[in-house]
C-alpha atoms as a PDB file:
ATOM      1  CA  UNK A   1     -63.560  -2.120   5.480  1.00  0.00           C
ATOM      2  CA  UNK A   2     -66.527  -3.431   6.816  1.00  0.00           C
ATOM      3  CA  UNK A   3     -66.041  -2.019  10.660  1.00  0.00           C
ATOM      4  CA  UNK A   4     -66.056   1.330   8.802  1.00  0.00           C
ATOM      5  CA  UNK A   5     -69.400   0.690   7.228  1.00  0.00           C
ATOM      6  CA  UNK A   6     -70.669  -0.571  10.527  1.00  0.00           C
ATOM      7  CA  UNK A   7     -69.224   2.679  11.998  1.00  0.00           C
ATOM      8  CA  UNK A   8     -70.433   5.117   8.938  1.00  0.00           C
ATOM      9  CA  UNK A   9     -74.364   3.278   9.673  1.00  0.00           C
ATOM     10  CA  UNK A  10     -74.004   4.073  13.323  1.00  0.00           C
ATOM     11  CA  UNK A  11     -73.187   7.876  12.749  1.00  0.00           C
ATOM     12  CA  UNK A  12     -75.963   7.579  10.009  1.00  0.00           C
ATOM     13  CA  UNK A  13     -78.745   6.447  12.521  1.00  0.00           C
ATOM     14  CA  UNK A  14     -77.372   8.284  15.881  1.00  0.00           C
ATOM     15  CA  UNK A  15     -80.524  10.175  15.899  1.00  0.00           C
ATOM     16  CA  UNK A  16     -82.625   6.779  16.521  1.00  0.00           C
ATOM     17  CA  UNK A  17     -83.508   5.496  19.902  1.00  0.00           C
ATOM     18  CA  UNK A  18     -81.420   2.755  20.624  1.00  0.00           C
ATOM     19  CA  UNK A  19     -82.670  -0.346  22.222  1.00  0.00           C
ATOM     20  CA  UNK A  20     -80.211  -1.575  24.901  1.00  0.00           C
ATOM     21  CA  UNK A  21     -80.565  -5.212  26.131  1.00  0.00           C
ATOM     22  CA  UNK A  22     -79.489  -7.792  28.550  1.00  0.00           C
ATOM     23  CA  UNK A  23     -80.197 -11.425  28.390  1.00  0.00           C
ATOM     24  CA  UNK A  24     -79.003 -14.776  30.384  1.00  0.00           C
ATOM     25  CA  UNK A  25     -77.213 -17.203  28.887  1.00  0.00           C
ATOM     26  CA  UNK A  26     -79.369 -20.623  28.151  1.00  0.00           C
ATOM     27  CA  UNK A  27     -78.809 -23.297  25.464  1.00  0.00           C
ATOM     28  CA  UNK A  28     -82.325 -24.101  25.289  1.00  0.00           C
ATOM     29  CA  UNK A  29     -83.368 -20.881  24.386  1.00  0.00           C
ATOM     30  CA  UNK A  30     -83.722 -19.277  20.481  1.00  0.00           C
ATOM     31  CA  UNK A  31     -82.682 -15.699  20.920  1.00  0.00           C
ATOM     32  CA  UNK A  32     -84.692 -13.833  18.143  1.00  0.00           C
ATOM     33  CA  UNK A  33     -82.900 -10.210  17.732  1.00  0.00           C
ATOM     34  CA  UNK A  34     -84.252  -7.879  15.667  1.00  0.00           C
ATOM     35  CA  UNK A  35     -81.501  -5.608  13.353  1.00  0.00           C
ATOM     36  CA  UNK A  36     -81.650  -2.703  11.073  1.00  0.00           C
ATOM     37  CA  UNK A  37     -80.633  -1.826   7.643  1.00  0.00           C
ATOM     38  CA  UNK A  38     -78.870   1.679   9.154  1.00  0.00           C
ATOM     39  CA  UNK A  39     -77.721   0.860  12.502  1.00  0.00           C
ATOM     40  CA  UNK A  40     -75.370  -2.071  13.749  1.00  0.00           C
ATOM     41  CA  UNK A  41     -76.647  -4.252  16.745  1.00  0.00           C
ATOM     42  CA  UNK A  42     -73.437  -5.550  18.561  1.00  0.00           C
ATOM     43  CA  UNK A  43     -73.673  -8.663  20.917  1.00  0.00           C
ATOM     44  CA  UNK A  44     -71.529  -9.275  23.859  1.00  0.00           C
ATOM     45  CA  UNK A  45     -70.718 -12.338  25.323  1.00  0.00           C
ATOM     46  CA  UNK A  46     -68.854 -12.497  29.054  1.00  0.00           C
ATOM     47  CA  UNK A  47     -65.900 -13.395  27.641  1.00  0.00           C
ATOM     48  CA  UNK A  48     -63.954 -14.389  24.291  1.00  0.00           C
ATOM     49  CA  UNK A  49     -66.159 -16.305  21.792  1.00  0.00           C
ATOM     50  CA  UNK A  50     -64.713 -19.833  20.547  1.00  0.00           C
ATOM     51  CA  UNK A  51     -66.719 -20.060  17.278  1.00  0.00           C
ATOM     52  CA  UNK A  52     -69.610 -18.372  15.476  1.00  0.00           C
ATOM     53  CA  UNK A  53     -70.964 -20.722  12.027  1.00  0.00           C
ATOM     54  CA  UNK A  54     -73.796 -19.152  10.333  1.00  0.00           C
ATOM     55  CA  UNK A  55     -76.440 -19.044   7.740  1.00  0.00           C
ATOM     56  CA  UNK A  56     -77.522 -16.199   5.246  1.00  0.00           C
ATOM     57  CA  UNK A  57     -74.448 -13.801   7.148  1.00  0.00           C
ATOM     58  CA  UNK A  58     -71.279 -13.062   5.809  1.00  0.00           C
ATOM     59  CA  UNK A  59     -68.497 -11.389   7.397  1.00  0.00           C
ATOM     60  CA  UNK A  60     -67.384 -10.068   3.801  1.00  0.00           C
ATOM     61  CA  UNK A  61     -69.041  -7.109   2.202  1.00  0.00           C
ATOM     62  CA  UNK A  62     -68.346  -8.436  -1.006  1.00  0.00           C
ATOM     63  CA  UNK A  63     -70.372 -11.701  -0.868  1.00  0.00           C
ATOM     64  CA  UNK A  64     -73.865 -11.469  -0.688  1.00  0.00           C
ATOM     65  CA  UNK A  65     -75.666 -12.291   2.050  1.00  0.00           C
ATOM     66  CA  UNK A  66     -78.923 -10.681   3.829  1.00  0.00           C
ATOM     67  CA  UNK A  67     -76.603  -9.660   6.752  1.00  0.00           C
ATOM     68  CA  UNK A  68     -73.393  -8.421   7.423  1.00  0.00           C
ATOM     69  CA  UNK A  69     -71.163  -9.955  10.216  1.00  0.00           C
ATOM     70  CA  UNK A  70     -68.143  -7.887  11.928  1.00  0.00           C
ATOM     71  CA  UNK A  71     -65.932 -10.078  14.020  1.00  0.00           C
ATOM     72  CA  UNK A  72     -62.345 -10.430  15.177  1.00  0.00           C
ATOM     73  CA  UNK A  73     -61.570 -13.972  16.392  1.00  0.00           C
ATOM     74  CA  UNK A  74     -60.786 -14.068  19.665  1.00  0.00           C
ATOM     75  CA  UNK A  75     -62.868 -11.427  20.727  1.00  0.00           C
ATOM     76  CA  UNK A  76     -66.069 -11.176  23.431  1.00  0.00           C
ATOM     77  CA  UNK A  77     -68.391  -9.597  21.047  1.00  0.00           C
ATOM     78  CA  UNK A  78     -69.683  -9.316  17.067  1.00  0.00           C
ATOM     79  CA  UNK A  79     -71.815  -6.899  15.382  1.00  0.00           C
ATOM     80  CA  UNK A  80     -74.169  -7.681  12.543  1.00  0.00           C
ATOM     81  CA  UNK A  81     -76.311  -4.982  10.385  1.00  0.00           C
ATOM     82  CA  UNK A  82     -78.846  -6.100   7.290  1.00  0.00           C
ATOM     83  CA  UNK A  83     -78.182  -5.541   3.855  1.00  0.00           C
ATOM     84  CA  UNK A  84     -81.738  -5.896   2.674  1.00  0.00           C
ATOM     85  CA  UNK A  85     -85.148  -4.905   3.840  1.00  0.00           C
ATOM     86  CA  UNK A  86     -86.255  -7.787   4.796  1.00  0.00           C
ATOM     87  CA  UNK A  87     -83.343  -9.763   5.748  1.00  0.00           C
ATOM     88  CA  UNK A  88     -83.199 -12.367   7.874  1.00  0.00           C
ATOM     89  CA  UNK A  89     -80.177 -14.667   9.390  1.00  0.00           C
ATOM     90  CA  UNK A  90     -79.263 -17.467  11.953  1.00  0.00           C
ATOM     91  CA  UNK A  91     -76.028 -18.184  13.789  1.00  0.00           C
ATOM     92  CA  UNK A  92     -74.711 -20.847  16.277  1.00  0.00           C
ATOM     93  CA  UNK A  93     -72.542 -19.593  18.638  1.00  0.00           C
ATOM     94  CA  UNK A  94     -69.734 -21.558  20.727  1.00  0.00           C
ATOM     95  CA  UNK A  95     -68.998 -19.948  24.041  1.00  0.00           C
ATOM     96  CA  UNK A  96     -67.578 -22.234  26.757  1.00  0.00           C
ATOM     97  CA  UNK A  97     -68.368 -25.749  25.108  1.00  0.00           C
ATOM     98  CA  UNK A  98     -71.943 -24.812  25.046  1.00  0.00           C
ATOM     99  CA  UNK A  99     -74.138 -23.894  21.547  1.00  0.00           C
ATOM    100  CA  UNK A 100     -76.445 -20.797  21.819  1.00  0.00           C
ATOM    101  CA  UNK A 101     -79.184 -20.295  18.668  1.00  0.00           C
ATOM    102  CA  UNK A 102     -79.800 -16.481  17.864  1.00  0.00           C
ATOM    103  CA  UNK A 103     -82.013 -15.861  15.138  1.00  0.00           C
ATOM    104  CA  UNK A 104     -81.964 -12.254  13.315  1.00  0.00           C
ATOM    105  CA  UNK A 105     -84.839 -10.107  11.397  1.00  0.00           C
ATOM    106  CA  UNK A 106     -85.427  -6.324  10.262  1.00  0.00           C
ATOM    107  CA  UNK A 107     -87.335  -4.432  12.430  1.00  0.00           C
ATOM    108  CA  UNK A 108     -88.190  -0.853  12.402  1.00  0.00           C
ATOM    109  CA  UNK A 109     -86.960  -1.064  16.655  1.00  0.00           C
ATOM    110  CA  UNK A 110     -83.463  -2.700  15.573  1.00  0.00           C
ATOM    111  CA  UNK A 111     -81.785  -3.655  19.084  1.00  0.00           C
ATOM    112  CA  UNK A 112     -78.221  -1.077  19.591  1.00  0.00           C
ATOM    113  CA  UNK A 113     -76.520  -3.730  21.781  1.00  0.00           C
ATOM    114  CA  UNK A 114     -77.343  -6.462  23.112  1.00  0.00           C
ATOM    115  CA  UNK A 115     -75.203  -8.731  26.699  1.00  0.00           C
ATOM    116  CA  UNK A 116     -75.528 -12.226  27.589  1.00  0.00           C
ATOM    117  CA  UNK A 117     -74.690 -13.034  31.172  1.00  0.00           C
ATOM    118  CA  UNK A 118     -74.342 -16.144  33.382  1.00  0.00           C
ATOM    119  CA  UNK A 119     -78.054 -16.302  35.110  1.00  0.00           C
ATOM    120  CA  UNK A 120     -76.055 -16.754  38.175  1.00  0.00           C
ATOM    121  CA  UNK A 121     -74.102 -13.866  38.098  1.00  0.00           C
ATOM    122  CA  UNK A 122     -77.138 -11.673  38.311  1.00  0.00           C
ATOM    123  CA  UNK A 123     -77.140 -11.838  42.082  1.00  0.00           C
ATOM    124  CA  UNK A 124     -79.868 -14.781  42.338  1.00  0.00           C
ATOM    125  CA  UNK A 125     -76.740 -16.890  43.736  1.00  0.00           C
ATOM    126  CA  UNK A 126     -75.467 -15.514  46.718  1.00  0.00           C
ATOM    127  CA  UNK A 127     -71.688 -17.159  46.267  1.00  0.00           C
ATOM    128  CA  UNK A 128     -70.867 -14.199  43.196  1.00  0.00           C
ATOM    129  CA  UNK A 129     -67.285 -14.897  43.735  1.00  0.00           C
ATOM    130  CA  UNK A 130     -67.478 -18.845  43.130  1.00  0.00           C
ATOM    131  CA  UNK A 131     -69.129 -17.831  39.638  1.00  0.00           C
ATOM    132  CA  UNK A 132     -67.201 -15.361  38.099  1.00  0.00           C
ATOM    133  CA  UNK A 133     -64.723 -17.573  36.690  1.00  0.00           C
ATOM    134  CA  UNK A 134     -61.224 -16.247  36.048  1.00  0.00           C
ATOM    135  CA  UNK A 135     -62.207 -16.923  32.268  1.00  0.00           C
ATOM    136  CA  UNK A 136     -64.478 -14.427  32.706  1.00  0.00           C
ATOM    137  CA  UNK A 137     -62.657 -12.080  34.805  1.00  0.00           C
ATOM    138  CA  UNK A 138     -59.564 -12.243  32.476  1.00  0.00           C
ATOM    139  CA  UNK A 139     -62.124 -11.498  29.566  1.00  0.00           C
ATOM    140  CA  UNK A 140     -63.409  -8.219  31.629  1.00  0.00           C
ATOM    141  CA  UNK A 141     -59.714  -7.192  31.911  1.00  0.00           C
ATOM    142  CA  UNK A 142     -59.174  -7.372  28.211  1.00  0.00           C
ATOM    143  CA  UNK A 143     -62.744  -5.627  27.633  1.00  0.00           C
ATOM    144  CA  UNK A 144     -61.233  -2.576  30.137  1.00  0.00           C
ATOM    145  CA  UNK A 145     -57.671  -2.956  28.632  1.00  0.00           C
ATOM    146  CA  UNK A 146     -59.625  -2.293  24.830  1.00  0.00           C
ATOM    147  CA  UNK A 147     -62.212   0.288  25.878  1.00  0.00           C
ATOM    148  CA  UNK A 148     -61.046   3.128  24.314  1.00  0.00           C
ATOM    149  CA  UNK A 149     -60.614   1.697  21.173  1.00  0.00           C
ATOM    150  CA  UNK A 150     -64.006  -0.644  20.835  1.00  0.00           C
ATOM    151  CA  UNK A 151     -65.711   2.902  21.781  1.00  0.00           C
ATOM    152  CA  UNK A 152     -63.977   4.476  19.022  1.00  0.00           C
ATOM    153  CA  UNK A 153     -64.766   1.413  16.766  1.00  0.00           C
ATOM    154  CA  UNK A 154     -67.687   0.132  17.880  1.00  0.00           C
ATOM    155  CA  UNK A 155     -69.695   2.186  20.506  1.00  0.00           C
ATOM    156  CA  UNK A 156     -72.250  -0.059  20.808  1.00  0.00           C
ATOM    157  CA  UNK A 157     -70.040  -2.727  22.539  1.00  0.00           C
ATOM    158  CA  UNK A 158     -69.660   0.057  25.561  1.00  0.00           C
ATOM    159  CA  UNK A 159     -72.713   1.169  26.121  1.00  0.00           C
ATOM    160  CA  UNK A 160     -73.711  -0.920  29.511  1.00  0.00           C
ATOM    161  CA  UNK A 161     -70.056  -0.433  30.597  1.00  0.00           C
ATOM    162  CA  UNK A 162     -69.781   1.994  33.436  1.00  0.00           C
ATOM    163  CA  UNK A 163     -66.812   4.267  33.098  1.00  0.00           C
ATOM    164  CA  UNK A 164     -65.156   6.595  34.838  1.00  0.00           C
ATOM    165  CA  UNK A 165     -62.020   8.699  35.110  1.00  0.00           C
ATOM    166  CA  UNK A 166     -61.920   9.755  39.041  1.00  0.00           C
ATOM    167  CA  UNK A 167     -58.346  10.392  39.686  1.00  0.00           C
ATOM    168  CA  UNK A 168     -58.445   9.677  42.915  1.00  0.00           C
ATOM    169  CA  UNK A 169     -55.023   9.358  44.571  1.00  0.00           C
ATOM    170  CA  UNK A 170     -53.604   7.416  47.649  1.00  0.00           C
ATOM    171  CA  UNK A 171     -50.248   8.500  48.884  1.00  0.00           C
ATOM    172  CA  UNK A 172     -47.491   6.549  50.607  1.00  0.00           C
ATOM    173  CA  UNK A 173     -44.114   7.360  51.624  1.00  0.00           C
ATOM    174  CA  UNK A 174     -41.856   7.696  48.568  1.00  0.00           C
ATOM    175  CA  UNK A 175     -44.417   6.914  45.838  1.00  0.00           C
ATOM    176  CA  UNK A 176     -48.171   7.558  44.718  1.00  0.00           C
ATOM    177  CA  UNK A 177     -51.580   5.367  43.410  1.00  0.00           C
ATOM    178  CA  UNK A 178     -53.803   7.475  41.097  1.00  0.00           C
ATOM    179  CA  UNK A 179     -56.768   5.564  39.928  1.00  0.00           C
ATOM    180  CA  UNK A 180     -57.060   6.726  36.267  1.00  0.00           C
ATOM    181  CA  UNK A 181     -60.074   4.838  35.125  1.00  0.00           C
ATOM    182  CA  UNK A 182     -62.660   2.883  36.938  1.00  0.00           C
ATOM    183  CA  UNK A 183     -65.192   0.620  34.826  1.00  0.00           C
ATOM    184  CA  UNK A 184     -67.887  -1.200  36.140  1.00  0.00           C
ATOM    185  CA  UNK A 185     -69.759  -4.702  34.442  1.00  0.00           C
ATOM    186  CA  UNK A 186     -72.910  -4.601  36.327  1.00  0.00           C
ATOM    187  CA  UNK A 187     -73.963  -8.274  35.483  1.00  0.00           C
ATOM    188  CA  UNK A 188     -70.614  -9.891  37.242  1.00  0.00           C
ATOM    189  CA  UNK A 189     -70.772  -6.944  39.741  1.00  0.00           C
ATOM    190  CA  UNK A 190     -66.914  -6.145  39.417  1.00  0.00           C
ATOM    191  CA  UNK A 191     -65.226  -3.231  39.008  1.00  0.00           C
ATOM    192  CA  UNK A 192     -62.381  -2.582  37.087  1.00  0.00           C
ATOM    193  CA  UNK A 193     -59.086  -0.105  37.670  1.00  0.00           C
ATOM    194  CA  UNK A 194     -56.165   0.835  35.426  1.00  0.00           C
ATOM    195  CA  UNK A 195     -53.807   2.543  38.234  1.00  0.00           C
ATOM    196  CA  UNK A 196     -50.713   4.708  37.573  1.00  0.00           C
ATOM    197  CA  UNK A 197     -47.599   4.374  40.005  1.00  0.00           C
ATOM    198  CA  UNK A 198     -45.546   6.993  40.698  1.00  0.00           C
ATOM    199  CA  UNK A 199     -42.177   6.371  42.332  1.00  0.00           C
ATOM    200  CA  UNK A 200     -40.499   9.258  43.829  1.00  0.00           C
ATOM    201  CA  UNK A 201     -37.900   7.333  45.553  1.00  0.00           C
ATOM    202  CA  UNK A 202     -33.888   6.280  44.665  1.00  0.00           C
ATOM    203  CA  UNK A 203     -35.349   2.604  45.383  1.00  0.00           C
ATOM    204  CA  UNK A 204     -37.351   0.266  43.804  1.00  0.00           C
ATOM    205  CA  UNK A 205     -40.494  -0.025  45.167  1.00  0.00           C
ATOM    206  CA  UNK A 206     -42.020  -4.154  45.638  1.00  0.00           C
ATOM    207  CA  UNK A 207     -45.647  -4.651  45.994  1.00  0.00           C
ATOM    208  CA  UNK A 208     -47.982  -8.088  45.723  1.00  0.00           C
ATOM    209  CA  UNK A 209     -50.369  -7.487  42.897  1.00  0.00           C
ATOM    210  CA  UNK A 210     -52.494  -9.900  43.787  1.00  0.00           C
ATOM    211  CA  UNK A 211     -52.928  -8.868  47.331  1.00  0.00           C
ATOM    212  CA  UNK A 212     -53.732  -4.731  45.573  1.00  0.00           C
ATOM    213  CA  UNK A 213     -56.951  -3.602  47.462  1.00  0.00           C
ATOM    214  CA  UNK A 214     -59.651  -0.988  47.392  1.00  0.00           C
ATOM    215  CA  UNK A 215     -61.075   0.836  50.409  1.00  0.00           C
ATOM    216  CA  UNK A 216     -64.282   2.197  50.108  1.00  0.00           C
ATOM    217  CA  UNK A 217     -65.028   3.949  53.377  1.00  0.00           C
ATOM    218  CA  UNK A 218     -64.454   1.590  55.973  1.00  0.00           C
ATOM    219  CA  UNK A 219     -64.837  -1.493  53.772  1.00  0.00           C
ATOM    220  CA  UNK A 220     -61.843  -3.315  52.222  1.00  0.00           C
ATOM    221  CA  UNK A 221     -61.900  -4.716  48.517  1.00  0.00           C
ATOM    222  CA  UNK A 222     -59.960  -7.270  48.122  1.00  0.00           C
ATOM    223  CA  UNK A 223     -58.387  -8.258  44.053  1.00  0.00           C
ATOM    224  CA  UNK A 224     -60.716 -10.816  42.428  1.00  0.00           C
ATOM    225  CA  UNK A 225     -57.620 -10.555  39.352  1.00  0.00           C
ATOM    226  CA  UNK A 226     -54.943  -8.262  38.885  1.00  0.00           C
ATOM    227  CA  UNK A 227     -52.279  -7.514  35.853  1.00  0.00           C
ATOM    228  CA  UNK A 228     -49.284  -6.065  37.277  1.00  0.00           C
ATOM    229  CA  UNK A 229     -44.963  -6.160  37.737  1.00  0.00           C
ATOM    230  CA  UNK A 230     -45.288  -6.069  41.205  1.00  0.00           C
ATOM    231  CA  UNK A 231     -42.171  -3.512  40.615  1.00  0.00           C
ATOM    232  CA  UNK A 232     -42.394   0.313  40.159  1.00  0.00           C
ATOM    233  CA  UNK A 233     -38.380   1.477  39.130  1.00  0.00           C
ATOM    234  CA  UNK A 234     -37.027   4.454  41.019  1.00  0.00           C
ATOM    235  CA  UNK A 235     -37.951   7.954  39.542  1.00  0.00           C
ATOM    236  CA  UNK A 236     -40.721   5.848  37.337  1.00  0.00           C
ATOM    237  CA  UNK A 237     -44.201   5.404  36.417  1.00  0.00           C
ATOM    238  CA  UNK A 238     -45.931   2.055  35.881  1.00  0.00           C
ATOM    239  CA  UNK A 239     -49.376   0.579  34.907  1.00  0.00           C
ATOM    240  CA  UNK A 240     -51.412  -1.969  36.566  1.00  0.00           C
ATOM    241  CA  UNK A 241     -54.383  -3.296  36.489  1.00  0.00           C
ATOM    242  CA  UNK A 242     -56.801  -5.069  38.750  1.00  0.00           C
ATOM    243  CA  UNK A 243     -60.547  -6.299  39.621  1.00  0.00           C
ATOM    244  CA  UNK A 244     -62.831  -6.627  42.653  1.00  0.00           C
ATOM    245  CA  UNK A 245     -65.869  -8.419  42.693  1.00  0.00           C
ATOM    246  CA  UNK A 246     -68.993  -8.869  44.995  1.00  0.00           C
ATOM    247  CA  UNK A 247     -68.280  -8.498  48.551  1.00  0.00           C
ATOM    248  CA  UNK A 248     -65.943 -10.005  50.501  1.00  0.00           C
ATOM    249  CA  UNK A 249     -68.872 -12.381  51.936  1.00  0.00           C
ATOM    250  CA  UNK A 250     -69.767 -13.345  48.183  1.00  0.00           C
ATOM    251  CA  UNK A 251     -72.330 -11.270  47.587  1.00  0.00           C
ATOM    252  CA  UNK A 252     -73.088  -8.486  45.605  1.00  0.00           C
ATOM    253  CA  UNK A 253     -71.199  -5.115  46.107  1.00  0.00           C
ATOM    254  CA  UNK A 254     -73.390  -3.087  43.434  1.00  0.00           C
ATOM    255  CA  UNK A 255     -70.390  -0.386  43.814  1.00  0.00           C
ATOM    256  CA  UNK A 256     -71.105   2.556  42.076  1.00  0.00           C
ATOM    257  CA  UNK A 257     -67.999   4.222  40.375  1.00  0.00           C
ATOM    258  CA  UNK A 258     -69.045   7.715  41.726  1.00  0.00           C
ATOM    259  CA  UNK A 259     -67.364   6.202  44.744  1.00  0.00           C
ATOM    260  CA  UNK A 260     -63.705   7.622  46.266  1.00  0.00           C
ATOM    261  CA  UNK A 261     -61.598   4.610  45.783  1.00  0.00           C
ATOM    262  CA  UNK A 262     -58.319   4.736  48.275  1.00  0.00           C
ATOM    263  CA  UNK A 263     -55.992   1.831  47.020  1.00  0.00           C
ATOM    264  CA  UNK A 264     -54.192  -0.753  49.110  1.00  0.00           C
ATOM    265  CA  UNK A 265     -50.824  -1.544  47.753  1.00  0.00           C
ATOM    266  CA  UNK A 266     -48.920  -4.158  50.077  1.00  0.00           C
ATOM    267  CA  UNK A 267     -45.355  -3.497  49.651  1.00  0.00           C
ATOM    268  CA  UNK A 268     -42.434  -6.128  50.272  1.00  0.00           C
ATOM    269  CA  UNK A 269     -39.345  -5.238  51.887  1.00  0.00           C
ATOM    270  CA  UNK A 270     -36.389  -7.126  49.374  1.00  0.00           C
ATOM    271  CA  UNK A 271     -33.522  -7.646  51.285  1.00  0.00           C
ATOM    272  CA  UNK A 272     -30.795  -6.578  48.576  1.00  0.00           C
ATOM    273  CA  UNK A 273     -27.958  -8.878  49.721  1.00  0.00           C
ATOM    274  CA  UNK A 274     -27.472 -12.309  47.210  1.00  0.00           C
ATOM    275  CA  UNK A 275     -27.279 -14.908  49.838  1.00  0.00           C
ATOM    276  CA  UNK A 276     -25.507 -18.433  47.498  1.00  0.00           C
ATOM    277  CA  UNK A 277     -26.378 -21.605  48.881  1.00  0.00           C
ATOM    278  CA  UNK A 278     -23.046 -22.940  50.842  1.00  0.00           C
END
């Protein structure tokens, strides 16, 4: 119930300006957000959120509170929208063993979204790949994995996601790669595929998911974190997904998705035969 009143206030206040914002992550900072009465702010952490505790919020319509809290547990990102016209709410929130304060009020400039990031993933430390954690990089997966339906739900949350659906395809022998979305999360400067694998062949084809690559010219990708069988069934189609991040020094790529993407499957030849221990 109350996603669809964050979702009915969004279509309300489409025609207003919305504020899009990025911020780094620091405990000893009071993040002071302003919020509207007819438009939700959303806030996105890099990934899943261990706690939030609160004071004048409520994530129940029904009990009244200043402001209005939508949030799944388990999920990277909340929204929160006033109830009153001069509301005004706190929150603690648990990400990673550390505490971060952000403090809400109306204001006729309510923020649409809002994205914490790791100060060191925004390219001030030259070692990306050392930073993006495979916490994070598992919670980018899930936020690509859930983009359609977080845009239907909650647009706000997919705003500063680059997205793309290029099609591009790389062909091997006896079956096919088709890249059938690309997103891009600027802060940890990785992109994001969701492939589709077309086997053509009477065989099975066998394939290392965590050695899947992306070519980009004459410069090779390498997976940062991929979800994938490894196995594509004769005369079958499968799903995978998989992540590059930075360059393959450790800096950063900055790789737009505009780009033509040729995919590197490595393939492994299974010898068929059972061979028993004598």
């Amino acid at each position: 119930m109350l996603g669809c009143l964050l979702v009915a206030a969004s279509a309300f206040a489409a025609s207003r300006p919305q504020v899009i914002k990025q911020f780094p992550l620091d405990e000893r900072t009071v993040y002071e957000i302003p919020i509207g009465t007819d438009v939700p702010t959303t806030l996105m952490f890099p990934s899943a959120i261990t706690a939030i505790e609160g004071a004048n919020i409520s994530g129940n319509p029904e009990t009244l509170a200043p402001v209005l809290l939508a949030y799944t547990p388990g999920r990277y990102f909340f929204s929160v929208r006033a109830v009153e016209p001069n509301a005004k709410a706190a929150i603690n929130v648990v990400w990673k063993n550390r505490t971060f304060v952000l403090r809400f009020a109306v204001s006729e400039q309510p923020y649409g979204s809002v994205t914490f990031y790791e100060d060191e993933l925004a390219g001030r430390n030259t070692n990306l790949q050392r930073r993006v954690s495979p916490d994070v990089l598992l919670g980018l997966l899930d936020r690509a994995k859930s983009h359609r339906l977080v845009e239907m739900q909650y647009p706000e949350a997919v705003q500063q996601i680059d997205h793309g659906a290029p099609g591009d395809v790389t062909l091997y022998k006896d079956f096919r790669v088709t890249v059938e979305e690309v997103f891009r999360f600027d802060p940890e400067d990785t992109v994001v595929f969701r492939l589709r694998l077309e086997n053509s062949g009477e065989s099975e084809v066998i394939y290392q998911p965590q050695r899947l690559a992306a070519r980009v010219g004459v410069q090779v990708y390498h997976a940062s974190i991929a979800d994938a069988s490894g196995i594509i069934p004769p005369k079958a189609t499968t799903t995978a997904f998989f992540a590059i991040t930075g360059t393959p020094t450790g800096g950063r790529a900055n790789l737009s998705i505009k780009n033509r993407f040729s995919i590197i499957v490595p393939r492994v030849e299974r010898d068929a035969r059972l061979v028993l221990p004598q």
